[in-house]
C-alpha atoms as a PDB file:
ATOM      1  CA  UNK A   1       4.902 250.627 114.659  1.00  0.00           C
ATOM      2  CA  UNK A   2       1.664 250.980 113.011  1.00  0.00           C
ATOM      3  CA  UNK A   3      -1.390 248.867 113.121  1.00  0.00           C
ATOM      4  CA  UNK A   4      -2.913 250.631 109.679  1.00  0.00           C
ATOM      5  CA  UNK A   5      -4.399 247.972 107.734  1.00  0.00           C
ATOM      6  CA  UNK A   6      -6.101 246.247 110.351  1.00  0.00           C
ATOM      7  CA  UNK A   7      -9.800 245.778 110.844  1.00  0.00           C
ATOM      8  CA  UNK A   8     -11.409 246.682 113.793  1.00  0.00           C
ATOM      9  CA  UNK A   9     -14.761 244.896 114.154  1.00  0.00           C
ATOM     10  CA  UNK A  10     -17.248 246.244 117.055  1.00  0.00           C
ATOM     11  CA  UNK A  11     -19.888 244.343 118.036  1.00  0.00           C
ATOM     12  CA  UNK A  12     -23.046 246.803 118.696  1.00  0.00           C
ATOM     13  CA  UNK A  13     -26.157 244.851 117.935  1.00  0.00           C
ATOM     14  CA  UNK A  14     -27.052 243.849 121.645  1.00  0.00           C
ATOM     15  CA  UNK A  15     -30.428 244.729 123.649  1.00  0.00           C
ATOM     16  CA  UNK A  16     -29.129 246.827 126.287  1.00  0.00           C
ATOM     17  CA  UNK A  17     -30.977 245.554 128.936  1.00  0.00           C
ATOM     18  CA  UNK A  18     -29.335 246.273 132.079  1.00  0.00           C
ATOM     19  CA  UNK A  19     -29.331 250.046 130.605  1.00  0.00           C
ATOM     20  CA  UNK A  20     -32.865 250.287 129.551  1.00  0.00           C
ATOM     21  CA  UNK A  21     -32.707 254.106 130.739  1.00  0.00           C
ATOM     22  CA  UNK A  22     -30.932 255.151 127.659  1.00  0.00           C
ATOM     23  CA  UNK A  23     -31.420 252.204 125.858  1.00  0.00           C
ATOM     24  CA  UNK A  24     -35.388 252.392 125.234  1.00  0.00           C
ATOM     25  CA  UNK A  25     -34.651 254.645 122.364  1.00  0.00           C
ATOM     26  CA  UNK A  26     -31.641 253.950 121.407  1.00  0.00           C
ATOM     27  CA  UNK A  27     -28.527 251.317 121.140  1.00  0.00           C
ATOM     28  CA  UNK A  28     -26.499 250.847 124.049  1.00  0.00           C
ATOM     29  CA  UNK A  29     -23.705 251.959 121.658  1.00  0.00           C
ATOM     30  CA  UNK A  30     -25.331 254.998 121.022  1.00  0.00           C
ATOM     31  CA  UNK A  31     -25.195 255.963 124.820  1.00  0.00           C
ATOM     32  CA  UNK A  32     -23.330 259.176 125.014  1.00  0.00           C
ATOM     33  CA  UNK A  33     -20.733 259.733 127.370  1.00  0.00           C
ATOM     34  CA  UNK A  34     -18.998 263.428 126.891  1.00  0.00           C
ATOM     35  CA  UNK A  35     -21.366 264.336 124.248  1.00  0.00           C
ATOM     36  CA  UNK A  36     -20.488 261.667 121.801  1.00  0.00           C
ATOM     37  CA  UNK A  37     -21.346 257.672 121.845  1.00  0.00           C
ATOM     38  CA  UNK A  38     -19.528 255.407 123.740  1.00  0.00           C
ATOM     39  CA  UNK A  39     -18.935 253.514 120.507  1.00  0.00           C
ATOM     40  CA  UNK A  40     -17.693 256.933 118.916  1.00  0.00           C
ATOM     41  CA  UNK A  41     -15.117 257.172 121.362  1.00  0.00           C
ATOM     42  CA  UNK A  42     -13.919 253.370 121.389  1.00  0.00           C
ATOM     43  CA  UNK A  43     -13.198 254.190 117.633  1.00  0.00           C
ATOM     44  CA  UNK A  44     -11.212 257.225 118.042  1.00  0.00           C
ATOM     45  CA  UNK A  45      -9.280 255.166 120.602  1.00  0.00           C
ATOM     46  CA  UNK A  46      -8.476 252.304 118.206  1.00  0.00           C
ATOM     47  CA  UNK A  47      -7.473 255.528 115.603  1.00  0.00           C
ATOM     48  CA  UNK A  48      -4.876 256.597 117.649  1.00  0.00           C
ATOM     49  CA  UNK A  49      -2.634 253.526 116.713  1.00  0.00           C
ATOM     50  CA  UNK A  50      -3.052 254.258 113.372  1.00  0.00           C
ATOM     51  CA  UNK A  51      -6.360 252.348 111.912  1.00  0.00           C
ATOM     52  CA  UNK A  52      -8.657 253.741 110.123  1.00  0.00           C
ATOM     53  CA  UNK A  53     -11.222 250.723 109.412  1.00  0.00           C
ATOM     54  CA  UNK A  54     -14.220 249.512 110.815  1.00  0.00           C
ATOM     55  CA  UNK A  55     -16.760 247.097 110.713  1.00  0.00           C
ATOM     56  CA  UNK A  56     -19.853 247.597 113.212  1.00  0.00           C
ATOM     57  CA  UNK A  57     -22.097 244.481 113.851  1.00  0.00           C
ATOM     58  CA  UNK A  58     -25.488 246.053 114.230  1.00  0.00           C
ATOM     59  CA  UNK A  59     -29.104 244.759 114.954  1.00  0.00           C
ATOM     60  CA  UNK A  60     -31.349 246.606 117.600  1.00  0.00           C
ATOM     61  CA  UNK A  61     -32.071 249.602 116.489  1.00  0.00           C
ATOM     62  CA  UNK A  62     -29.642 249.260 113.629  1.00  0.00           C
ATOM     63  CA  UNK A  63     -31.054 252.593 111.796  1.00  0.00           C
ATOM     64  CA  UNK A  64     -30.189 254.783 114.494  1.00  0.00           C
ATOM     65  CA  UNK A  65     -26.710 253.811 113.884  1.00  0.00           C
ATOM     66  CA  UNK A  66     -26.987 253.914 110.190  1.00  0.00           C
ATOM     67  CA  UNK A  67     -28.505 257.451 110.745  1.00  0.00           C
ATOM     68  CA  UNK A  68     -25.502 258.701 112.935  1.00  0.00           C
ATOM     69  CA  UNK A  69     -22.474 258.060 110.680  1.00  0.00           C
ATOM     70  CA  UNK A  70     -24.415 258.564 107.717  1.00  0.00           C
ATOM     71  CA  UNK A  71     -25.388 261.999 108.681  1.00  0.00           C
ATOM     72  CA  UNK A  72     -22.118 262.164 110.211  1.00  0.00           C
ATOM     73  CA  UNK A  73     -20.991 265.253 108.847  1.00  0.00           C
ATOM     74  CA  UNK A  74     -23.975 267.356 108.967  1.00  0.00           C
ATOM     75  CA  UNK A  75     -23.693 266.600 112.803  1.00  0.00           C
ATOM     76  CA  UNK A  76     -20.395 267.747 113.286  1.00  0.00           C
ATOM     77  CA  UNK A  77     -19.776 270.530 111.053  1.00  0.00           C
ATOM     78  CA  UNK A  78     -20.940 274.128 110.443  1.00  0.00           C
ATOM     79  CA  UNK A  79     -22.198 274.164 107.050  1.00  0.00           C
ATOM     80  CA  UNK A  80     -23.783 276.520 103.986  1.00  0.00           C
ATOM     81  CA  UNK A  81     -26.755 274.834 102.162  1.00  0.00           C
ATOM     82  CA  UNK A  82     -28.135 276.262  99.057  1.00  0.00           C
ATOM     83  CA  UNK A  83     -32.242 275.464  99.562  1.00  0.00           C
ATOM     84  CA  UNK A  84     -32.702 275.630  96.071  1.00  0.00           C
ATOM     85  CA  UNK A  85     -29.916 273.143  94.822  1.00  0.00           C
ATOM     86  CA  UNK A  86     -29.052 271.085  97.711  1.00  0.00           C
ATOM     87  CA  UNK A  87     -25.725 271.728  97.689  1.00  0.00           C
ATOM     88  CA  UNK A  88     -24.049 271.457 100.946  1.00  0.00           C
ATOM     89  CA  UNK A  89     -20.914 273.770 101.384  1.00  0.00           C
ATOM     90  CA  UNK A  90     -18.777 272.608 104.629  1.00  0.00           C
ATOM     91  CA  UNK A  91     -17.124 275.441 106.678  1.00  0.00           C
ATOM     92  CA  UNK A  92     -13.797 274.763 108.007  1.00  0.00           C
ATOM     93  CA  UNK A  93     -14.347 270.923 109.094  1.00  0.00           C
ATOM     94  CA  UNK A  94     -12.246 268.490 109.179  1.00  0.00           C
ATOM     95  CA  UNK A  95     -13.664 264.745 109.959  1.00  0.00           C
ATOM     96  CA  UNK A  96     -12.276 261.648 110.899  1.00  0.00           C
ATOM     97  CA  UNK A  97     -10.533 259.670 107.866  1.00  0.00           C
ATOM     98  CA  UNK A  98     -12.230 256.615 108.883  1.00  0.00           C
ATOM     99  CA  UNK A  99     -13.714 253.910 106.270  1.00  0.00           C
ATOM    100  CA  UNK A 100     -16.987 252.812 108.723  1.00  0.00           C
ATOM    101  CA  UNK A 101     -18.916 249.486 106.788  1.00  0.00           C
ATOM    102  CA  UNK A 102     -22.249 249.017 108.927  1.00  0.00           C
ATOM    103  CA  UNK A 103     -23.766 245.581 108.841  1.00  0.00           C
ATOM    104  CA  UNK A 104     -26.642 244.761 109.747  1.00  0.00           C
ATOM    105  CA  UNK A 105     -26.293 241.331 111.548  1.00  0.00           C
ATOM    106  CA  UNK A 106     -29.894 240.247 112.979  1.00  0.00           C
ATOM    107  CA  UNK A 107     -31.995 241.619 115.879  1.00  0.00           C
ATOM    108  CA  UNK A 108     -30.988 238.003 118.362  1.00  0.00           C
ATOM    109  CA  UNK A 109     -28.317 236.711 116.700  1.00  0.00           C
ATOM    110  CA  UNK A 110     -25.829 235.895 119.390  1.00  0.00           C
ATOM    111  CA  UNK A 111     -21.974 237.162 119.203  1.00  0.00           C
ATOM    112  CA  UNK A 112     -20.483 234.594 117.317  1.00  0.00           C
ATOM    113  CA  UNK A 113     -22.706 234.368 114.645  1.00  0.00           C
ATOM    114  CA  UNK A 114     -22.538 238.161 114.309  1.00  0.00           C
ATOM    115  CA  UNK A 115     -18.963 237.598 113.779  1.00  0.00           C
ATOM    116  CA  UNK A 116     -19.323 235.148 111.256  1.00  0.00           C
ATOM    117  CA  UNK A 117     -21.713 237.096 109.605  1.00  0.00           C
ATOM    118  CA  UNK A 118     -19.358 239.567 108.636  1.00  0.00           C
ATOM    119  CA  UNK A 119     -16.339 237.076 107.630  1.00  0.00           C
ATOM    120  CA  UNK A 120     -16.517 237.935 103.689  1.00  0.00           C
ATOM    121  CA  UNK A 121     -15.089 241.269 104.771  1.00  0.00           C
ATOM    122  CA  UNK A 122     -12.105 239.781 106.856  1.00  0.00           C
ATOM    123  CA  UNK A 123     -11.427 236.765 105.221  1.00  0.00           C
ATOM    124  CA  UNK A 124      -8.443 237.648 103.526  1.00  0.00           C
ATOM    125  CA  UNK A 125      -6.920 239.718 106.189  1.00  0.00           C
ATOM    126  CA  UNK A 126      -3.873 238.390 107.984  1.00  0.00           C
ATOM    127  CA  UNK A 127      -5.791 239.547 111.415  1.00  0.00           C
ATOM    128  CA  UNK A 128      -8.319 241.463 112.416  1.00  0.00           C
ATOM    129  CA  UNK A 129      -9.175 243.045 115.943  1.00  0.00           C
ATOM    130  CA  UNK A 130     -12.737 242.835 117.866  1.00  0.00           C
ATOM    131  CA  UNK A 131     -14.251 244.407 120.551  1.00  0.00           C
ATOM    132  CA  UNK A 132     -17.579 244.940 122.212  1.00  0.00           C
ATOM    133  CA  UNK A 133     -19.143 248.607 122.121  1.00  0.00           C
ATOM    134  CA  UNK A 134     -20.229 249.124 125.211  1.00  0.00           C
ATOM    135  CA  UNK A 135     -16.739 249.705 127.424  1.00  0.00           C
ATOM    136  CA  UNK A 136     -13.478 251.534 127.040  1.00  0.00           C
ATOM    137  CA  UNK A 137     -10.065 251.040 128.057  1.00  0.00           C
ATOM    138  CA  UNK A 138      -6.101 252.361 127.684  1.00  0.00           C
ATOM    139  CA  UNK A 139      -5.351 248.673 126.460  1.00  0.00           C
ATOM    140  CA  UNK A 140      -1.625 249.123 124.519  1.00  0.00           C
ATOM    141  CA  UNK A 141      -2.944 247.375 121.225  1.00  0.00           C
ATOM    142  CA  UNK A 142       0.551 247.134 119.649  1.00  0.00           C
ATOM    143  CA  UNK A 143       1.608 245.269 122.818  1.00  0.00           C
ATOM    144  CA  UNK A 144      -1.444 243.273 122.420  1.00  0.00           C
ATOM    145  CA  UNK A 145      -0.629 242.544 118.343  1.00  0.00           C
ATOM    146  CA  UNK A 146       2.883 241.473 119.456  1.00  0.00           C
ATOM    147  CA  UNK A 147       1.810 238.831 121.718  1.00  0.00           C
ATOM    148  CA  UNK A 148      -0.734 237.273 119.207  1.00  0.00           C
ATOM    149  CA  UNK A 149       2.258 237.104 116.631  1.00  0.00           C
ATOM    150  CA  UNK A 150       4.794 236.371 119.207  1.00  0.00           C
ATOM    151  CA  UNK A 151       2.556 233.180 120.621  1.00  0.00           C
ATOM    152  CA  UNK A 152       1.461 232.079 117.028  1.00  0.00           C
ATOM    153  CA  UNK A 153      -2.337 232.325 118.513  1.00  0.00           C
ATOM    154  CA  UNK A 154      -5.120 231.669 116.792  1.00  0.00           C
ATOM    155  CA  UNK A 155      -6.872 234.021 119.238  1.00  0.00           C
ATOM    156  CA  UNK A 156      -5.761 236.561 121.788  1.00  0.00           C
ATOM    157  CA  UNK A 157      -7.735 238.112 124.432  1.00  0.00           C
ATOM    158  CA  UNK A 158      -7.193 240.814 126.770  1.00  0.00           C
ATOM    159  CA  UNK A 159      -7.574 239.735 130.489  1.00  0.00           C
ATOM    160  CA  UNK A 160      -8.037 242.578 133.233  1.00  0.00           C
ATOM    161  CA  UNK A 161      -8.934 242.729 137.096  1.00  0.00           C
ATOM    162  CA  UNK A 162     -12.930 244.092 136.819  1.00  0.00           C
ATOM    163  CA  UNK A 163     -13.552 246.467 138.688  1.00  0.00           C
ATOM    164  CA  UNK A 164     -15.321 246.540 141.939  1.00  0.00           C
ATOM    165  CA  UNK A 165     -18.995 247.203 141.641  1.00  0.00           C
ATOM    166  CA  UNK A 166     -19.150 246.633 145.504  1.00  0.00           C
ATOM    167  CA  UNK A 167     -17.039 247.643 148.589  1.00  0.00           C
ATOM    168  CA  UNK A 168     -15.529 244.767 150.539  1.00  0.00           C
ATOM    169  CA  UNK A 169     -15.509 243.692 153.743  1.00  0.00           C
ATOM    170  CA  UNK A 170     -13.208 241.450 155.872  1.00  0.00           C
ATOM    171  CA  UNK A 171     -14.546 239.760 158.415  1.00  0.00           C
ATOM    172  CA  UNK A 172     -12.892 238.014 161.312  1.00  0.00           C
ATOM    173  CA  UNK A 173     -12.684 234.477 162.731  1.00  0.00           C
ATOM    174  CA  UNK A 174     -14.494 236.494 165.568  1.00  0.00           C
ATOM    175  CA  UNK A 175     -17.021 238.030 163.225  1.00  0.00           C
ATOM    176  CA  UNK A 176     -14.836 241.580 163.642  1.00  0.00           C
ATOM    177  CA  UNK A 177     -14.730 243.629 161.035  1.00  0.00           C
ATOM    178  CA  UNK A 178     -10.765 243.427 160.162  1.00  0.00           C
ATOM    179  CA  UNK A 179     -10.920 245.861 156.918  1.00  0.00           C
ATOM    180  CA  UNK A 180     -13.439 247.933 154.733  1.00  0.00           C
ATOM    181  CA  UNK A 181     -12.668 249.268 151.683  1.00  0.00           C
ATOM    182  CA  UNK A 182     -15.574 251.364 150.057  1.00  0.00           C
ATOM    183  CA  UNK A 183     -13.703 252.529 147.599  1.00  0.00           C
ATOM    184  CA  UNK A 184     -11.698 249.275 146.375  1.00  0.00           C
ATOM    185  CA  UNK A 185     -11.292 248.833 142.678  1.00  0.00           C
ATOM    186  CA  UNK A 186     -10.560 244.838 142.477  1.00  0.00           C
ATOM    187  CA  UNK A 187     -12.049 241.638 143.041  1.00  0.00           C
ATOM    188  CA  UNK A 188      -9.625 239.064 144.805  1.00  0.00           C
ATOM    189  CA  UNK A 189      -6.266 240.076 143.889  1.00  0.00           C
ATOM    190  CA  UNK A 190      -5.172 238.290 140.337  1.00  0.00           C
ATOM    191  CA  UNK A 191      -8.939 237.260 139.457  1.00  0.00           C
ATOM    192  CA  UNK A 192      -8.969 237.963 135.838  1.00  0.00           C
ATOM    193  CA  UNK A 193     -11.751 238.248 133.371  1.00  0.00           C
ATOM    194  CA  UNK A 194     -12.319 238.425 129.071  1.00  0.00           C
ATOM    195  CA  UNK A 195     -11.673 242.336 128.435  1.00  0.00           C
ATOM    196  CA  UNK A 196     -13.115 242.205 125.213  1.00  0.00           C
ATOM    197  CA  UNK A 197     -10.029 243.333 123.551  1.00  0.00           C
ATOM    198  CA  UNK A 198      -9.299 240.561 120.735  1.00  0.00           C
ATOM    199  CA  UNK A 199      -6.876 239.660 118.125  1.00  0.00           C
ATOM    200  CA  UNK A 200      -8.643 237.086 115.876  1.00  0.00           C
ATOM    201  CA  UNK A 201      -6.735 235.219 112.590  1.00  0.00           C
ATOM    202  CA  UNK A 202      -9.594 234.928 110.155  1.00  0.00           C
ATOM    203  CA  UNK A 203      -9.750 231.065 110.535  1.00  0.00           C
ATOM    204  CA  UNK A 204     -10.779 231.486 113.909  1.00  0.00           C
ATOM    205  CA  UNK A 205     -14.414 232.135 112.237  1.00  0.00           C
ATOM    206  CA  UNK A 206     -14.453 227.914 111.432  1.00  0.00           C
ATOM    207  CA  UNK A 207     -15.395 227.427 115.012  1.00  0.00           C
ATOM    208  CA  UNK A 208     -18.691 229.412 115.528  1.00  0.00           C
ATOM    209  CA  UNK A 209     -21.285 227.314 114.257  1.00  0.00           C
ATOM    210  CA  UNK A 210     -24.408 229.845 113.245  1.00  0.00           C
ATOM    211  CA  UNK A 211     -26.061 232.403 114.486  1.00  0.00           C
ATOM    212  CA  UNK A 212     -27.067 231.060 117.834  1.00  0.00           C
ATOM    213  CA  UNK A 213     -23.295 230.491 119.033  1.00  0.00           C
ATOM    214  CA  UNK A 214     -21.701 232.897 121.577  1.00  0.00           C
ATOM    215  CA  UNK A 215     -18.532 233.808 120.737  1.00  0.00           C
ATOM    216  CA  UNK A 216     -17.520 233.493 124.470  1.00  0.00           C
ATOM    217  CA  UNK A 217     -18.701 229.967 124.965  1.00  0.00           C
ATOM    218  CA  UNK A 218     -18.292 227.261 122.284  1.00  0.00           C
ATOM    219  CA  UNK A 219     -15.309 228.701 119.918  1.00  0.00           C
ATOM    220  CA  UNK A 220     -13.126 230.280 122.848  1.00  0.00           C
ATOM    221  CA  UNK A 221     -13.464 227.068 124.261  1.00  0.00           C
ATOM    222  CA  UNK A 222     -12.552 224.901 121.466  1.00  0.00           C
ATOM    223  CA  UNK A 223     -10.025 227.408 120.672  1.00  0.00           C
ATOM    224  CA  UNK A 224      -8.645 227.111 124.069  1.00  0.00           C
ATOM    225  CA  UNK A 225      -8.457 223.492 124.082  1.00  0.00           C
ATOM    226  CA  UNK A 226      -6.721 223.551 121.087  1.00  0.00           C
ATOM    227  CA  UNK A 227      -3.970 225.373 122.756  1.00  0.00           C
ATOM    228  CA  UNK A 228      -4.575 228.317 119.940  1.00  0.00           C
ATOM    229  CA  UNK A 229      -5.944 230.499 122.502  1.00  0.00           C
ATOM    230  CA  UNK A 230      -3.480 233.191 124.012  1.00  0.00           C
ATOM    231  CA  UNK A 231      -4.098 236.394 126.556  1.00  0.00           C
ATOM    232  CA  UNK A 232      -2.320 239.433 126.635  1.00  0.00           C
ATOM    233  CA  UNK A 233      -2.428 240.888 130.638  1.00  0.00           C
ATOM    234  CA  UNK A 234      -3.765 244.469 130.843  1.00  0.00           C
ATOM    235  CA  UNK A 235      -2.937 246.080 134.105  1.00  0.00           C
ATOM    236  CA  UNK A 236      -4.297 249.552 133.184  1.00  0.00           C
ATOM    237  CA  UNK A 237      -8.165 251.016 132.718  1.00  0.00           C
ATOM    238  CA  UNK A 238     -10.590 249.162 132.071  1.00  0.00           C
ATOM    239  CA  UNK A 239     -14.487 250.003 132.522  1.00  0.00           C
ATOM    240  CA  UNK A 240     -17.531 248.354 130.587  1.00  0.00           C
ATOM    241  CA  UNK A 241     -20.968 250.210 130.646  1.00  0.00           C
ATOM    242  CA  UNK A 242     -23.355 247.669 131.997  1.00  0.00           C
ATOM    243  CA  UNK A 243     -25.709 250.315 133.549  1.00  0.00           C
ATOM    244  CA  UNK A 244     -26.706 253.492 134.526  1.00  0.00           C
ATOM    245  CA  UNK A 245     -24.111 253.757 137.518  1.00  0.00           C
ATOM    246  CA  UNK A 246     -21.207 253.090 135.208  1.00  0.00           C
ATOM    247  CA  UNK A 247     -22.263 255.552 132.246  1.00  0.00           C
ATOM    248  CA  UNK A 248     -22.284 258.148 135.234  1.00  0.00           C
ATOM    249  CA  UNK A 249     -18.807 256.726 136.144  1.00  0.00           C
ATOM    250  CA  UNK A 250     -17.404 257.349 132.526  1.00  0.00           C
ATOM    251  CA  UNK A 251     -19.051 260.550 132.124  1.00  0.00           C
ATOM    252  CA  UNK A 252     -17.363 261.681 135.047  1.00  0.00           C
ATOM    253  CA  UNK A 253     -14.109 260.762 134.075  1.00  0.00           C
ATOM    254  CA  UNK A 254     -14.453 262.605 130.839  1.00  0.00           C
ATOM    255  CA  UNK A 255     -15.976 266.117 132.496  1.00  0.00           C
ATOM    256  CA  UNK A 256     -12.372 265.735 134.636  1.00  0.00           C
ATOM    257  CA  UNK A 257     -10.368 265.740 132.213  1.00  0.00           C
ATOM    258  CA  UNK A 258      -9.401 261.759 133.907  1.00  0.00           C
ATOM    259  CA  UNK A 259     -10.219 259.201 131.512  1.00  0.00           C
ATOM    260  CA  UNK A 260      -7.626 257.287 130.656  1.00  0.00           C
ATOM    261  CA  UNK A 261      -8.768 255.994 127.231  1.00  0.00           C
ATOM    262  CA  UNK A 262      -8.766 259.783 125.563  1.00  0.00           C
ATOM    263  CA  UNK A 263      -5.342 259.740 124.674  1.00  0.00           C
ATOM    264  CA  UNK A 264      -6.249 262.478 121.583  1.00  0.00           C
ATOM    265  CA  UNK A 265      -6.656 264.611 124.394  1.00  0.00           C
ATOM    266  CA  UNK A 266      -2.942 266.819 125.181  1.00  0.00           C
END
């Protein structure tokens, strides 16, 4: 099975506020973990299963974006440049065959409407996938394509167990300490939250209103109550980059040679 064909849309356009470290200068998309952007490697993820297109939802600093993947070759490659032509020979390189469409979606516009912004491009697709592009995971998107056919969804999200920012404590009847965990990687066993892994049919887009509608609020609700609104279980990694602690987290995971979501790695 191969999802080529299908859309991936990433939405980067946020503030970055809980990040403002990295983010004073530059998207939190941008943020590198293992010398490349976070967003860089949740689309080499998504092209392991065989896709190859993607729409980014930009708007702060858009242009640095627009900068990177423009300039995307000169970053990555050795090169010969004749100074008096401009002619740019590259040594050896071989670059990602992806098709990357950068839209520029507002500076505040909320989620939704930076989805619906981009609906001429998807409109005619059977399906497309989203995703945020600010966290990575070892989600099994084929498994998570079957279930969207399988339940006839109008939507499909990915639901995980977030991980612990926080160890936890168990306290007694007799204010004893029963249990610590420092380390513990859950909330309350079977809590789940929105992964940000989705499978959206392009009439999904009818529900979000303008550009001041969160995609997570109004049309997953209406969606929901529809009964249109399916989740595919992800027991496996899962780690967003809200802040400075969990870009430190990732990078970590990538200088061991233990993160999950690098499955180009042998």
């Amino acid at each position: 099975m191969s999802l080529a064909g299908i859309k991936v849309v990433i939405l980067a356009g946020g503030f970055g506020t809980r990040i403002s470290e990295e983010t004073l200068y530059k998207p939190k998309p941008m943020v590198e973990i293992g010398n490349k952007p976070i967003l860089w490697h949740i689309m080499k993820y998504y092209s392991m299963f065989g896709i190859k297109d993607f729409i980014i939802c930009l708007g702060y600093k858009a242009e640095y974006v627009k900068s990177y993947f423009a300039s995307y070759n000169i970053r990555n490659a050795d090169f010969t440049v004749n100074l008096k032509t401009g002619c740019v020979e590259f040594l050896d390189y071989s670059a990602e065959d992806w098709n990357v469409s950068l839209v520029d979606t507002g500076l505040s516009t909320m989620t939704g409407g930076r989805i619906k912004r981009i609906k001429k491009l998807v409109e005619n697709d059977e399906m497309f996938l989203l995703t945020y592009g600010d966290g990575v995971a070892d989600v099994d998107l084929f498994e998570l394509v079957r279930t969207h056919r399988d339940e006839n969804a109008l939507v499909t999200l990915t639901a995980v167990e977030p991980p612990m920012r926080f160890g936890v404590v168990e306290v007694g009847e007799s204010r004893t300490v029963l249990a610590f965990d420092e380390k513990s990687q859950n909330t309350k066993h079977g809590t789940l939250i929105n992964g940000g892994y989705f499978v959206l049919n392009p009439e999904s887009l009818d529900f979000i209103e303008g550009d001041a509608t969160s995609w997570e609020v109004e049309p997953l609700r209406s969606i929901a109550e529809a009964g249109r609104l399916a989740a595919y279980r992800h027991s496996g990694f899962w780690q967003c980059m809200d802040s400075q602690r969990d870009q430190l987290l990732l990078e970590d995971l990538v200088k061991s040679g233990r993160a999950p979501w690098m499955t180009w790695i042998a």
